[in-house]
N, C-alpha and C. Protein backbone atom coordinates (compact mmCIF):
# COMPACT_ATOMS: atom_id res chain seq x y z
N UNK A 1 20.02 -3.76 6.94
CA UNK A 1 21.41 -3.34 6.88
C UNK A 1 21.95 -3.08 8.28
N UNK A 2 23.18 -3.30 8.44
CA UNK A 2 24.06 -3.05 9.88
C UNK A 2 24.15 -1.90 9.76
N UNK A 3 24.11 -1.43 11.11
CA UNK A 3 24.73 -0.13 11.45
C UNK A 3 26.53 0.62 10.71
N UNK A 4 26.99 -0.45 10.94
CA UNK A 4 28.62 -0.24 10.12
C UNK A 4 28.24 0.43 8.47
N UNK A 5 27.01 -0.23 7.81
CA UNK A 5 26.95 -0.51 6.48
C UNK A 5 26.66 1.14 6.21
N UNK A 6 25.66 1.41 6.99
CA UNK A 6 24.89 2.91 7.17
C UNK A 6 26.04 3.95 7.12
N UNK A 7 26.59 3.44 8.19
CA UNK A 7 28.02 4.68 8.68
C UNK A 7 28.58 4.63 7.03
N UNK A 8 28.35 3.76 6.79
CA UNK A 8 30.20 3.98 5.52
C UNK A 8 29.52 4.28 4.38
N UNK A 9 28.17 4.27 4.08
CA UNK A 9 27.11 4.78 3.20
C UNK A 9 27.06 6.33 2.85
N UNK A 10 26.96 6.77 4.59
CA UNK A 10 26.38 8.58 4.86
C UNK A 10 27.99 8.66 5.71
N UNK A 11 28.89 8.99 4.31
CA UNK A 11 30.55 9.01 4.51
C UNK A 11 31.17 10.47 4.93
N UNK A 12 30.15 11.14 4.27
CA UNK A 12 30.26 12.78 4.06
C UNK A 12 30.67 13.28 2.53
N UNK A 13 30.27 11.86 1.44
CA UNK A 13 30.27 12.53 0.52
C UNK A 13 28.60 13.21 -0.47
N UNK A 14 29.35 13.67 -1.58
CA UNK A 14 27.89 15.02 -1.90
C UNK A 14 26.88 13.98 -1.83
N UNK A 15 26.41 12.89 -2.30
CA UNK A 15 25.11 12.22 -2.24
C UNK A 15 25.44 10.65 -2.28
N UNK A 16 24.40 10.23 -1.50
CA UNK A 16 24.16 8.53 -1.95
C UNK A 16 23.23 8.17 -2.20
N UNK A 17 23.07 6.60 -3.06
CA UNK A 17 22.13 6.15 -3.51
C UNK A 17 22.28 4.61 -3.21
N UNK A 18 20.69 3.94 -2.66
CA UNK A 18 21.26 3.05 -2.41
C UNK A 18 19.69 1.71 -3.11
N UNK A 19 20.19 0.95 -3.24
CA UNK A 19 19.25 0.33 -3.48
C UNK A 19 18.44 -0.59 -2.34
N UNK A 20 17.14 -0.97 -2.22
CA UNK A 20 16.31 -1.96 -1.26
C UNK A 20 15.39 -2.64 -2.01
N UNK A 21 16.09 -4.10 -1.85
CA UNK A 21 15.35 -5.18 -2.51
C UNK A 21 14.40 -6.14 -1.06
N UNK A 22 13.72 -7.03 -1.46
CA UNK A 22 13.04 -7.82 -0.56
C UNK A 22 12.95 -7.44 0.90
N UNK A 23 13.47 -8.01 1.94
CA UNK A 23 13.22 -7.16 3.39
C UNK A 23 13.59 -6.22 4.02
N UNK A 24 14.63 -5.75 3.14
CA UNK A 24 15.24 -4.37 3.05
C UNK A 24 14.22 -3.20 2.67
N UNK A 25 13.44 -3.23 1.95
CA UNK A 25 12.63 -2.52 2.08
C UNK A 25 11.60 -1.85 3.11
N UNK A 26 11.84 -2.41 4.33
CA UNK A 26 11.05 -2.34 5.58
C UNK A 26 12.22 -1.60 6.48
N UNK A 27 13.44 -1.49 5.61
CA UNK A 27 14.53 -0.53 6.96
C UNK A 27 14.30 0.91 6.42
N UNK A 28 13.35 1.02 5.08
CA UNK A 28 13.35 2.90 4.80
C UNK A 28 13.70 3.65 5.49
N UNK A 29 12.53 3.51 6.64
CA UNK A 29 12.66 4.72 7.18
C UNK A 29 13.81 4.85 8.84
N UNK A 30 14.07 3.82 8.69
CA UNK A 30 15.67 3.55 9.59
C UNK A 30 16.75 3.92 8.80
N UNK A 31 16.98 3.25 7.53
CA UNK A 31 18.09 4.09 6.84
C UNK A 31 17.85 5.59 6.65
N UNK A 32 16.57 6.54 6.35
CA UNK A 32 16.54 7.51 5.93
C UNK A 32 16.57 8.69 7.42
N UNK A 33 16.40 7.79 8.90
CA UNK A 33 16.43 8.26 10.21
C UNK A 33 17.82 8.52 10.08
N UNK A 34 19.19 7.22 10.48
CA UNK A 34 20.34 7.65 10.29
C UNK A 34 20.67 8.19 9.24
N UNK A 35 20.20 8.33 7.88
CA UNK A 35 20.69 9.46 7.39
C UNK A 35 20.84 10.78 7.27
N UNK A 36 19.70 11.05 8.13
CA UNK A 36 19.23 12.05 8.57
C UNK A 36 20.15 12.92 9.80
N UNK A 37 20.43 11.89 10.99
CA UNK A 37 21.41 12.25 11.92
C UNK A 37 22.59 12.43 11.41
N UNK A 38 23.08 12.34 10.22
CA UNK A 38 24.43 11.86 9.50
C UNK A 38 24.76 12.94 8.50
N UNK A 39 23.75 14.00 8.31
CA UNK A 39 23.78 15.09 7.81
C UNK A 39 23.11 15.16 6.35
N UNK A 40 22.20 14.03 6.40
CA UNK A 40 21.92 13.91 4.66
C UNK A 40 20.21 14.26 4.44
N UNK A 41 19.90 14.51 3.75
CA UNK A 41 18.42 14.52 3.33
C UNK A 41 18.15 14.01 2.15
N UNK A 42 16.59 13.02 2.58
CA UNK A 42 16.12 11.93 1.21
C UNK A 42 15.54 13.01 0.36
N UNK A 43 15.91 12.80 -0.87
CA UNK A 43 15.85 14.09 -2.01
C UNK A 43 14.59 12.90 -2.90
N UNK A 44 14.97 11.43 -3.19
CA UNK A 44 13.59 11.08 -4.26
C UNK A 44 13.67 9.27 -3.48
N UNK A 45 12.60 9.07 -3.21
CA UNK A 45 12.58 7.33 -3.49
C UNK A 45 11.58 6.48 -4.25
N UNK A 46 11.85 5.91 -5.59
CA UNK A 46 11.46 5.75 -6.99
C UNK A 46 11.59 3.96 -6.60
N UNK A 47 10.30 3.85 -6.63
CA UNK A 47 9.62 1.99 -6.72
C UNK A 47 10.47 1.94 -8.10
N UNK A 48 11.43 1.09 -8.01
CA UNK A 48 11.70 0.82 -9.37
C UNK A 48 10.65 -0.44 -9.89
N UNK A 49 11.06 -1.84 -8.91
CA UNK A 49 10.03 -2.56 -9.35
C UNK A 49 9.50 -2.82 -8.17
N UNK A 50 8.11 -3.95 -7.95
CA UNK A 50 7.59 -4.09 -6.83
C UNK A 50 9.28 -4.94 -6.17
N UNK A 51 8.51 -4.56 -4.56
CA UNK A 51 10.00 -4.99 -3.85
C UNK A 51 10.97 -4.38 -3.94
N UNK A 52 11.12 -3.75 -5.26
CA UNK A 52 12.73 -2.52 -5.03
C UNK A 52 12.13 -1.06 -5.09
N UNK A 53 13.10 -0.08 -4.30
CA UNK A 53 13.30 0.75 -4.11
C UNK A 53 14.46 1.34 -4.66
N UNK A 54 14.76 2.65 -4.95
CA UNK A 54 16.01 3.03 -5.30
C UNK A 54 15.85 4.34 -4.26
N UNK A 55 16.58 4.57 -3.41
CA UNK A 55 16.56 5.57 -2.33
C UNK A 55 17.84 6.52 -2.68
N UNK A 56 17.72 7.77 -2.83
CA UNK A 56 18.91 8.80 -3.37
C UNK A 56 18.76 10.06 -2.21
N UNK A 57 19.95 9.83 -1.73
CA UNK A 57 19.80 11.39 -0.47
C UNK A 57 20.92 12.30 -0.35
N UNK A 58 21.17 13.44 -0.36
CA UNK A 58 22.01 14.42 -0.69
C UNK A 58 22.62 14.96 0.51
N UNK A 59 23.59 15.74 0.09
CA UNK A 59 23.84 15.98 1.94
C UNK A 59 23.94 17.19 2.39
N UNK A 60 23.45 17.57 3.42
CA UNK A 60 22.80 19.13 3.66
C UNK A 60 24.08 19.83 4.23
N UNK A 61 24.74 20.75 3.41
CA UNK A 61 25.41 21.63 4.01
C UNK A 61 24.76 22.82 4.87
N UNK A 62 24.27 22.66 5.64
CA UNK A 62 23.71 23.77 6.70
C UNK A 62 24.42 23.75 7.73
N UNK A 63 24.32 25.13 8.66
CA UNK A 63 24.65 24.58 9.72
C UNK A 63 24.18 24.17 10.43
N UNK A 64 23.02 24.21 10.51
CA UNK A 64 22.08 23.32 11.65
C UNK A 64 22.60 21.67 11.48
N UNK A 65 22.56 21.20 9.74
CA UNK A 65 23.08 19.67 9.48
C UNK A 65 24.23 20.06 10.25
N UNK A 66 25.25 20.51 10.35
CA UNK A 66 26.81 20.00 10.82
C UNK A 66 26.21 20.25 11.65
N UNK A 67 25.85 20.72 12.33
CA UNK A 67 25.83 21.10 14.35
C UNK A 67 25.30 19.42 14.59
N UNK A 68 24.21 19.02 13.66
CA UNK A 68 23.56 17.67 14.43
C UNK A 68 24.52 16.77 13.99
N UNK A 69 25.40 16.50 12.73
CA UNK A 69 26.13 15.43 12.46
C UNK A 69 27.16 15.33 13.29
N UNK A 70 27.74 16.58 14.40
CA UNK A 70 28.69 16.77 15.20
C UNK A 70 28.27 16.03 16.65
N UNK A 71 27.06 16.08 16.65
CA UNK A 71 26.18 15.77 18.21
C UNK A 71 26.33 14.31 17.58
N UNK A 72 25.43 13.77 16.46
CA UNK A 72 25.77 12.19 16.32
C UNK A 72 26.94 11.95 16.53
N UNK A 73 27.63 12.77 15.99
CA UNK A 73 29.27 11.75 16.02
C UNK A 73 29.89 11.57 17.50
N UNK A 74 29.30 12.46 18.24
CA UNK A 74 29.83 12.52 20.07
C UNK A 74 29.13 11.83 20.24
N UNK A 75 28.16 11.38 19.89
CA UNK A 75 27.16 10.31 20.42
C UNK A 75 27.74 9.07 20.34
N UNK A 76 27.96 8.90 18.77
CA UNK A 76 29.15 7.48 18.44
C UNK A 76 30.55 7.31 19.15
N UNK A 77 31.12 7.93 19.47
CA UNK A 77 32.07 7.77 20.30
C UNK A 77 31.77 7.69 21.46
N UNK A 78 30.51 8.08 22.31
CA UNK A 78 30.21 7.79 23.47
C UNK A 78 29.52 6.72 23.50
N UNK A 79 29.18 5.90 22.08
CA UNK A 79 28.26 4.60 22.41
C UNK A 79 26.97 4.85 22.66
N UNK A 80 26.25 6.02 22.36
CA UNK A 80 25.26 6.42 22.92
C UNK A 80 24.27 6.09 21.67
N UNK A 81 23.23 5.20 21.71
CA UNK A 81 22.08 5.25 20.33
C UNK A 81 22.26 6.68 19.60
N UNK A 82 22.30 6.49 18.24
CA UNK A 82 22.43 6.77 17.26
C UNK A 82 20.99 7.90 16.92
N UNK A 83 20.12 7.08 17.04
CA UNK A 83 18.77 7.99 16.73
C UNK A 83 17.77 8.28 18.27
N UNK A 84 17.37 9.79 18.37
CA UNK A 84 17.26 9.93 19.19
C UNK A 84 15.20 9.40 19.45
N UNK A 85 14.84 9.28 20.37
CA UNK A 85 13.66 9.07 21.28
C UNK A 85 12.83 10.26 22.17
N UNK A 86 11.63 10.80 21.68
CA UNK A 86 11.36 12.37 22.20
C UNK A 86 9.95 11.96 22.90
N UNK A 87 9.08 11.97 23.44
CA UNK A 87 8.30 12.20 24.06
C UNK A 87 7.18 12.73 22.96
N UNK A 88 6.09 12.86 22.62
CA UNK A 88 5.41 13.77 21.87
C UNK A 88 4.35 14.67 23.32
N UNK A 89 4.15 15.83 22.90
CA UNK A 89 3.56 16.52 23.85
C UNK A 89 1.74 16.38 24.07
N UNK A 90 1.86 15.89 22.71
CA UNK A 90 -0.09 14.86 22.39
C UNK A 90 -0.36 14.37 23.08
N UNK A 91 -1.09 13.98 24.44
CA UNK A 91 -1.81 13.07 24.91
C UNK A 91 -2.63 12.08 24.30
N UNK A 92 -2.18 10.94 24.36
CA UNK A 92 -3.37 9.88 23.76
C UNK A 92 -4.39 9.50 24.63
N UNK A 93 -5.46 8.80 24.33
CA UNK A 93 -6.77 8.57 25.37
C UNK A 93 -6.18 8.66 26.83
N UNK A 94 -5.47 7.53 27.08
CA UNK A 94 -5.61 7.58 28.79
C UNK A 94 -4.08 8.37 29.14
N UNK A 95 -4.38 9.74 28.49
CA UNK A 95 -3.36 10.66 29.04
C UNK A 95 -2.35 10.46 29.37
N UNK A 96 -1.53 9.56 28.50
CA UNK A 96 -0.01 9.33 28.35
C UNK A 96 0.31 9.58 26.98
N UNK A 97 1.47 10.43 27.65
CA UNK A 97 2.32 10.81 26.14
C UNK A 97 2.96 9.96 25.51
N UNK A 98 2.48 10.19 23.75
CA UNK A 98 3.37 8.91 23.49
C UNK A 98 5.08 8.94 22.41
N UNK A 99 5.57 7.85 22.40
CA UNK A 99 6.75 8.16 22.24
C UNK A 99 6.89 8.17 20.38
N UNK A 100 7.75 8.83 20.63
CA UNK A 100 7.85 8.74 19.15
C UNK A 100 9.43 9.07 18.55
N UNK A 101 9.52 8.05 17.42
CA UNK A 101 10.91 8.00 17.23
C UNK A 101 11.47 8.13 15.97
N UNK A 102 12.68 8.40 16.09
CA UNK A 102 13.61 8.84 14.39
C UNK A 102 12.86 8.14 13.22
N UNK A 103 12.51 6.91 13.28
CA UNK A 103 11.94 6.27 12.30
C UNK A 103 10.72 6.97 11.87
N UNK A 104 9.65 7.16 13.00
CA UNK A 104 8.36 7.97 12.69
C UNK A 104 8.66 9.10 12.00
N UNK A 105 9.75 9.70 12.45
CA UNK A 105 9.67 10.97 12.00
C UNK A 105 10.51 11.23 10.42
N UNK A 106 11.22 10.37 10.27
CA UNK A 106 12.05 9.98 9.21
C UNK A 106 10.86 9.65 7.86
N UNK A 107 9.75 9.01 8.51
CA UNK A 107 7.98 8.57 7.68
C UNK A 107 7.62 9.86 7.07
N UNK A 108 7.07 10.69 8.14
CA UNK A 108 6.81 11.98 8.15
C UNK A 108 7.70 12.94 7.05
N UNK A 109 8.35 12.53 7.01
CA UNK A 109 9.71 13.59 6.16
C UNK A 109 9.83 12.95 4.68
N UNK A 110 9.82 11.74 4.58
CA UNK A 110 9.36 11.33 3.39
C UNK A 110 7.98 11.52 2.65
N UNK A 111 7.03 11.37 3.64
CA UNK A 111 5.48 11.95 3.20
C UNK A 111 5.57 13.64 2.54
N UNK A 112 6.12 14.28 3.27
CA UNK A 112 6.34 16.13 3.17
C UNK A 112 7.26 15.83 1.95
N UNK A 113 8.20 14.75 2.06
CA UNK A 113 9.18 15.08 0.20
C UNK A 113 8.23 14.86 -0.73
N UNK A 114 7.52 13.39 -0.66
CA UNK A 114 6.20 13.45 -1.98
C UNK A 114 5.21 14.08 -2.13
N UNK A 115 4.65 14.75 -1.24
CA UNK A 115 4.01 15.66 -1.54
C UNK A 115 4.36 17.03 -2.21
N UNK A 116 5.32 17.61 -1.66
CA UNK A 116 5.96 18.40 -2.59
C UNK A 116 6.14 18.41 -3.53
N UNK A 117 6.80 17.36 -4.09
CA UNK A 117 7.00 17.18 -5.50
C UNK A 117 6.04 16.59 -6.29
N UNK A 118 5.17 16.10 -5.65
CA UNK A 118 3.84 15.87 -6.89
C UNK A 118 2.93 16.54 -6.29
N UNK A 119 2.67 16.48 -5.41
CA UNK A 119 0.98 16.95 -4.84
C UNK A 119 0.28 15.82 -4.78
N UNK A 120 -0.66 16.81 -5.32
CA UNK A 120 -2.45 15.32 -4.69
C UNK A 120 -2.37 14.98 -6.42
N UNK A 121 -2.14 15.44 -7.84
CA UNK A 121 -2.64 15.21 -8.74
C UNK A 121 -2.21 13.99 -8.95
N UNK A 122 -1.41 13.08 -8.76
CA UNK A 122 -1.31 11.82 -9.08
C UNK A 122 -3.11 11.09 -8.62
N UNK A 123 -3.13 10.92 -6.89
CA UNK A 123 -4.02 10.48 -6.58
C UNK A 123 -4.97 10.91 -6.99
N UNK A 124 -5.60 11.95 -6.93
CA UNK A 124 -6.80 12.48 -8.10
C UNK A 124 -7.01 12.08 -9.31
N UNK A 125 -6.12 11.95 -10.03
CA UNK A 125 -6.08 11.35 -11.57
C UNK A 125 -6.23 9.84 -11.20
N UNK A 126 -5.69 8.97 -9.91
CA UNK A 126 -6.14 7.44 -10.02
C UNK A 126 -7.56 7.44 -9.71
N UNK A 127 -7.91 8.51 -8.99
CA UNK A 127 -9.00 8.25 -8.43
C UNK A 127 -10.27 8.46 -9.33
N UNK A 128 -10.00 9.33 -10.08
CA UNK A 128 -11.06 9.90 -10.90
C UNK A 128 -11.58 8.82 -12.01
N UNK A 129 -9.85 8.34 -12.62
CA UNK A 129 -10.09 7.14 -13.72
C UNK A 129 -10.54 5.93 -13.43
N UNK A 130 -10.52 5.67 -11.86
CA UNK A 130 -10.89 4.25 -11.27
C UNK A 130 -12.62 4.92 -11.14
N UNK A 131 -13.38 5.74 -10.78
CA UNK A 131 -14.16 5.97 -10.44
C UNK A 131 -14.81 6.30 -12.11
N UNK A 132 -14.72 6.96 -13.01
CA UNK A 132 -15.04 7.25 -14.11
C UNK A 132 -14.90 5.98 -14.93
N UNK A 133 -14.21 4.96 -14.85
CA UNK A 133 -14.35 3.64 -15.77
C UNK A 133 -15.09 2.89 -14.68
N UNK A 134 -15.56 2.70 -13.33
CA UNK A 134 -16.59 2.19 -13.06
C UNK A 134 -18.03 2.50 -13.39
N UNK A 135 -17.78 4.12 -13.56
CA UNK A 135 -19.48 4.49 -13.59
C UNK A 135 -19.91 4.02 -15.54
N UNK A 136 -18.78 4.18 -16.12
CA UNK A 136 -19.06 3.54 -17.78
C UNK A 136 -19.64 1.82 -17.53
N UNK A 137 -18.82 1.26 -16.88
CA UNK A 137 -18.99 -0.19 -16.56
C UNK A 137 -20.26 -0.20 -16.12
N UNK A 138 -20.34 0.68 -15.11
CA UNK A 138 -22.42 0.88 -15.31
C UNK A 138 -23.00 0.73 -16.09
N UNK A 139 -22.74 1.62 -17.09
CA UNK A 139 -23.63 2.10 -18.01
C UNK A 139 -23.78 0.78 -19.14
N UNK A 140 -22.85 0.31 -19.31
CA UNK A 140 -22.75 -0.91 -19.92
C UNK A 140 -23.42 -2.05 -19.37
N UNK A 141 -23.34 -2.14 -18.23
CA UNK A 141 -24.45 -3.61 -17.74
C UNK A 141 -25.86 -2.38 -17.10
N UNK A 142 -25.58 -1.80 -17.35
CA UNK A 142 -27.49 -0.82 -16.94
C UNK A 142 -28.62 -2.11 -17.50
N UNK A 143 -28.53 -3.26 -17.69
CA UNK A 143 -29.57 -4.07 -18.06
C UNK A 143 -29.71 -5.12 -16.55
N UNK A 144 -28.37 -5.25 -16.17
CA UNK A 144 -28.51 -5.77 -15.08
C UNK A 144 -28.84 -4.94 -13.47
N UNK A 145 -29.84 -4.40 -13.46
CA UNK A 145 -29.80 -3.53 -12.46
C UNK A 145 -29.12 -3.64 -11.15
N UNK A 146 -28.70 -4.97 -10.55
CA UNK A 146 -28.53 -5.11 -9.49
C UNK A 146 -26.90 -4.70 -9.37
N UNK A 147 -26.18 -5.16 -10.00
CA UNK A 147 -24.92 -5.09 -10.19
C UNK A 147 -24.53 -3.59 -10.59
N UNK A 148 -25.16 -3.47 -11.46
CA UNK A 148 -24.68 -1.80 -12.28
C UNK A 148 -25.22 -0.92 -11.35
N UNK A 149 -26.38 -0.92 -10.28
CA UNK A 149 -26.07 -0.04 -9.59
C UNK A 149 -25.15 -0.05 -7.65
N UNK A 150 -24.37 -0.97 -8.00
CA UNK A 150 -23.42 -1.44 -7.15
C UNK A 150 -22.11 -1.11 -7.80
N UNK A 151 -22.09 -1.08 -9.12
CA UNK A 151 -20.84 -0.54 -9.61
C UNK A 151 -21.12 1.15 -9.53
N UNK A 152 -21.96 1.76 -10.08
CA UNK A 152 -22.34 2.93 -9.74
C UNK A 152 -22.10 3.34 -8.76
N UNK A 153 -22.66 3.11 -7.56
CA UNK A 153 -21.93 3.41 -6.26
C UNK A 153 -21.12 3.66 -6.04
N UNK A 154 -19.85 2.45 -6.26
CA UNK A 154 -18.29 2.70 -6.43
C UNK A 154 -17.64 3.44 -7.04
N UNK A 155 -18.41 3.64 -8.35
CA UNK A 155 -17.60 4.78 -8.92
C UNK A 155 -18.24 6.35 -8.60
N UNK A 156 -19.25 6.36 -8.02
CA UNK A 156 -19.47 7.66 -7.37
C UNK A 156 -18.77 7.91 -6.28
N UNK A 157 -18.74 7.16 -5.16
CA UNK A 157 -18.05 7.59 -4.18
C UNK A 157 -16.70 7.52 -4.34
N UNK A 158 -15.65 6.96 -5.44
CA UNK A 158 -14.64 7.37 -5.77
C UNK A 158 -14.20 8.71 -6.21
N UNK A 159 -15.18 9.00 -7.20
CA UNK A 159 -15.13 10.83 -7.82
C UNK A 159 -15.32 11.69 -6.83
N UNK A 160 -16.06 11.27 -5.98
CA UNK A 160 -16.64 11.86 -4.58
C UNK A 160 -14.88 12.41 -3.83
N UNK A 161 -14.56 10.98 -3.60
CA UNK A 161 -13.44 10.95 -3.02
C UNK A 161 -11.81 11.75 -3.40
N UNK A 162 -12.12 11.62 -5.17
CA UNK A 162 -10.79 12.35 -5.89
C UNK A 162 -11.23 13.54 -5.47
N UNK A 163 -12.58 14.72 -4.98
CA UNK A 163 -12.77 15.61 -4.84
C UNK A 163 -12.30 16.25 -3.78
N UNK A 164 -12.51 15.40 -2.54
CA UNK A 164 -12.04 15.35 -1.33
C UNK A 164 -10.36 15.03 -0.88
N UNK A 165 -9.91 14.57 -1.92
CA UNK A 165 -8.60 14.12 -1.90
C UNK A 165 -6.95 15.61 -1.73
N UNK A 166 -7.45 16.51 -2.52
CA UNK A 166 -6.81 17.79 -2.23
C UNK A 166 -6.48 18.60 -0.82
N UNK A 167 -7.45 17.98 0.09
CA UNK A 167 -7.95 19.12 1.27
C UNK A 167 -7.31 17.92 2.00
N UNK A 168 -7.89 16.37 2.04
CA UNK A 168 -7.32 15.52 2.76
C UNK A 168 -5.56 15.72 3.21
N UNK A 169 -5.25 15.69 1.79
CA UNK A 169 -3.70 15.48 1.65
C UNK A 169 -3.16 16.43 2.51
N UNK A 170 -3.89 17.28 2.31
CA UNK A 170 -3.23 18.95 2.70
C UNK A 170 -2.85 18.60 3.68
N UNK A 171 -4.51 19.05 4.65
CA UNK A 171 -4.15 18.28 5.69
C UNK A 171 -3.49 17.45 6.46
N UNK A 172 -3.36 16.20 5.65
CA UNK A 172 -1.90 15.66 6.07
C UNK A 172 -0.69 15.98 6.22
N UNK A 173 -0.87 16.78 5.07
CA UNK A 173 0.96 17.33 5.11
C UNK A 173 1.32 18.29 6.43
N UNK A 174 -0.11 18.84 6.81
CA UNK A 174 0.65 19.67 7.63
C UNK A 174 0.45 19.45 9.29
N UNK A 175 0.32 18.53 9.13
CA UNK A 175 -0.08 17.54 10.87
C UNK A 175 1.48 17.10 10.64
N UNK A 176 1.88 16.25 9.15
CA UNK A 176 3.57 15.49 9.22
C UNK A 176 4.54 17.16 9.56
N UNK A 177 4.19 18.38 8.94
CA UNK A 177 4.79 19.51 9.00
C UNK A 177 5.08 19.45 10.74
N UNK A 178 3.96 19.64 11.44
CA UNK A 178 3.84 19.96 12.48
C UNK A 178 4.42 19.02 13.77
N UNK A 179 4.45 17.92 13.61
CA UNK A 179 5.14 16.37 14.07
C UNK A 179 6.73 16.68 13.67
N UNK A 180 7.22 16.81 12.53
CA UNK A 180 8.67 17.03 12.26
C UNK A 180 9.42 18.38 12.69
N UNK A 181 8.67 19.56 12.92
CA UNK A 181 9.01 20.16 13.78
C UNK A 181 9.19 20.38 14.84
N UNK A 182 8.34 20.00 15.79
CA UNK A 182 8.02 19.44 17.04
C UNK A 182 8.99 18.52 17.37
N UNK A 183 9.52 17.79 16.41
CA UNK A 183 10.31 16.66 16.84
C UNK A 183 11.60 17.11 17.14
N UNK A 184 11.83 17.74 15.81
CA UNK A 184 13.28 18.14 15.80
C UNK A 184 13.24 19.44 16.98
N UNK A 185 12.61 20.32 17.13
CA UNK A 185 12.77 21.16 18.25
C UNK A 185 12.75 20.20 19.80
N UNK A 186 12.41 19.28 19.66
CA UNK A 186 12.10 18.24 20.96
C UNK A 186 13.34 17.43 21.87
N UNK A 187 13.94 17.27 20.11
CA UNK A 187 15.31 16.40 19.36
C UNK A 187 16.29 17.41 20.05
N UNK A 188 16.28 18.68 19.68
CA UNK A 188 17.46 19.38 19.85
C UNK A 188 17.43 19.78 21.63
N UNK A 189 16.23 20.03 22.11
CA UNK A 189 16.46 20.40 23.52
C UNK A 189 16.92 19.30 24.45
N UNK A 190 16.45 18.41 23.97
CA UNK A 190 16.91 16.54 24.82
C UNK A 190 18.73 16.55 24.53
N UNK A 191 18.89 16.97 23.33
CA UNK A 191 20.36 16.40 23.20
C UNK A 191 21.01 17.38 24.04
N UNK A 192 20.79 18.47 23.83
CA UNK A 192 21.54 19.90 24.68
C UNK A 192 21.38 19.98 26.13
N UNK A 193 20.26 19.27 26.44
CA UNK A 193 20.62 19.07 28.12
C UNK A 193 21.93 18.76 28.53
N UNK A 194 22.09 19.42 29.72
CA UNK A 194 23.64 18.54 30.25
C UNK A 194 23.05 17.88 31.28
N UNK A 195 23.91 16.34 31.01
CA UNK A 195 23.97 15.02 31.80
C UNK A 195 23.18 15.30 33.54
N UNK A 196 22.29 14.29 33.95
CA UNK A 196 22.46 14.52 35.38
C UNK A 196 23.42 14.46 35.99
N UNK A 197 23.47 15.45 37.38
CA UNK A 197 24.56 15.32 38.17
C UNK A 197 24.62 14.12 39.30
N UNK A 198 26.03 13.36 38.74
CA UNK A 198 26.62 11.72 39.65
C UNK A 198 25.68 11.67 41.09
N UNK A 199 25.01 10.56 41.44
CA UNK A 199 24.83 10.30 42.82
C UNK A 199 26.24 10.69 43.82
N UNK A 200 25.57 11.18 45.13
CA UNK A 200 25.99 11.63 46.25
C UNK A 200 27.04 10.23 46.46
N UNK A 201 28.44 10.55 46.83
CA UNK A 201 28.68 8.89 47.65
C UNK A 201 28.20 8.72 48.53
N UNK A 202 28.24 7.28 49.13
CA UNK A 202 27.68 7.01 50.24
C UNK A 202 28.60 6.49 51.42
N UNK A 203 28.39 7.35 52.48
CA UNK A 203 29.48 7.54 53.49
C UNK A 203 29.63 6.13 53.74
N UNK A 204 28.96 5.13 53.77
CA UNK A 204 29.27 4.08 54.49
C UNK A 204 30.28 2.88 53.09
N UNK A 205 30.74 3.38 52.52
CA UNK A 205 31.20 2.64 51.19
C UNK A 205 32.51 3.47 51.52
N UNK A 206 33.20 4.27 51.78
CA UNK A 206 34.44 5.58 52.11
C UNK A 206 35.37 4.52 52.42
N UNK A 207 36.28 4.16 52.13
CA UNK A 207 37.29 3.49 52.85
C UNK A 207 38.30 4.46 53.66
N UNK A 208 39.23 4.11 54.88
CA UNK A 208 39.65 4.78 55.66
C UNK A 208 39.00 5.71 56.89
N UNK A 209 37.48 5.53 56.60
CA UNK A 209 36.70 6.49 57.54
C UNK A 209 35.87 5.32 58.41
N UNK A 210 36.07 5.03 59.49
CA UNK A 210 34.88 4.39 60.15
C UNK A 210 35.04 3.04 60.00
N UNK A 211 35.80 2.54 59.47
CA UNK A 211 36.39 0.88 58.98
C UNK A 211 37.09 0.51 59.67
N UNK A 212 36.75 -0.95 60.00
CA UNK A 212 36.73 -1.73 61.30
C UNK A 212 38.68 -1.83 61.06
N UNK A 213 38.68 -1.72 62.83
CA UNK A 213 40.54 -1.41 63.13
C UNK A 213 40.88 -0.05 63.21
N UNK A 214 40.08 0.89 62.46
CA UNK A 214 40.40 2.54 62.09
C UNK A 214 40.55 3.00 64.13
């Protein structure tokens, strides 16, 4: 989607919904970045079918939202990118910080919405039933030893895994917790800087001073 399409989308009314079919589905987390700068927050996004999405986001009356939809909008009139670019304070191996942007963090913010609202029990329940109808599938070829205890395996270290799956998630959520805060505190001190101050002129560019005939 164009930038124009976005703007007239996140209008300033109470919510939008939008649909993403085929390669549209790969702008998520760009549409849900500017929606984000635009004062809105992604409330559910429901696979309708494979390839579609139905994306629904509401719009945050806070004031923190208006203070940032006010900074985007000076931004848009100054022509200035739309979504901002922060530095992360993480060092990666060879001790450069790396960058990270509205989109990442827009990822992050969608991960923290599904988790919330379901938790780990979805994945636990796939995991358990994928792992619990392999270890039966065992038990059923137990004549073929070689195989059934290769399916065995799989379905142990799956149950293994639905066990482990609670603490994992957690975990995750709160590394994305910790990244989206970071960001947006990162976000807000970058924008609130004021501008560097203009280069010095340079005396030899002065017209009327020192110019040949003077």
């Amino acid at each position: 989607m164009k930038d124009e399409e976005l703007f007239a989308l996140f209008n300033g009314r109470g919510s939008a919904e939008i649909i993403l079919r085929g390669l549209d589905v790969a702008q998520g987390d760009r549409i849900t970045a500017v929606g984000f700068e635009l004062g809105y927050d992604l409330r559910e996004a429901v696979c309708v079918t494979r390839g579609q999405w139905r994306m629904i986001y509401v719009r945050n009356d806070t004031p923190e939202a208006r203070l940032r939809v006010q900074g985007t909008l000076d931004r848009m009139r100054a022509n200035i990118p739309v979504l901002p670019q922060v530095r992360s304070a993480a060092a990666t191996a060879n001790n450069a910080t790396r960058l990270v942007t509205a989109e990442e963090a827009a990822s992050r913010r969608r991960s923290i919405t599904a988790y919330e609202k379901h938790g780990s029990t979805s994945a636990i329940a796939l995991l358990l039933l994928l792992g619990v109808g392999c270890l039966i599938l065992a038990w059923l070829r137990r004549e073929h030893l070689g195989p059934a205890s290769a399916i065995a395996i799989v379905g142990s270290l799956l149950v293994v895994l639905a066990c482990l799956t609670p603490g994992l998630m957690r975990r995750r959520y709160e590394r994305n917790q910790r990244l989206v805060t970071w960001f947006e505190q990162s976000r807000t001190a970058l924008l609130r800087s004021p501008p560097p101050p203009p280069p010095p002129p340079n005396p030899g560019t002065q017209t009327g001073q020192g110019g040949i005939g003077s």
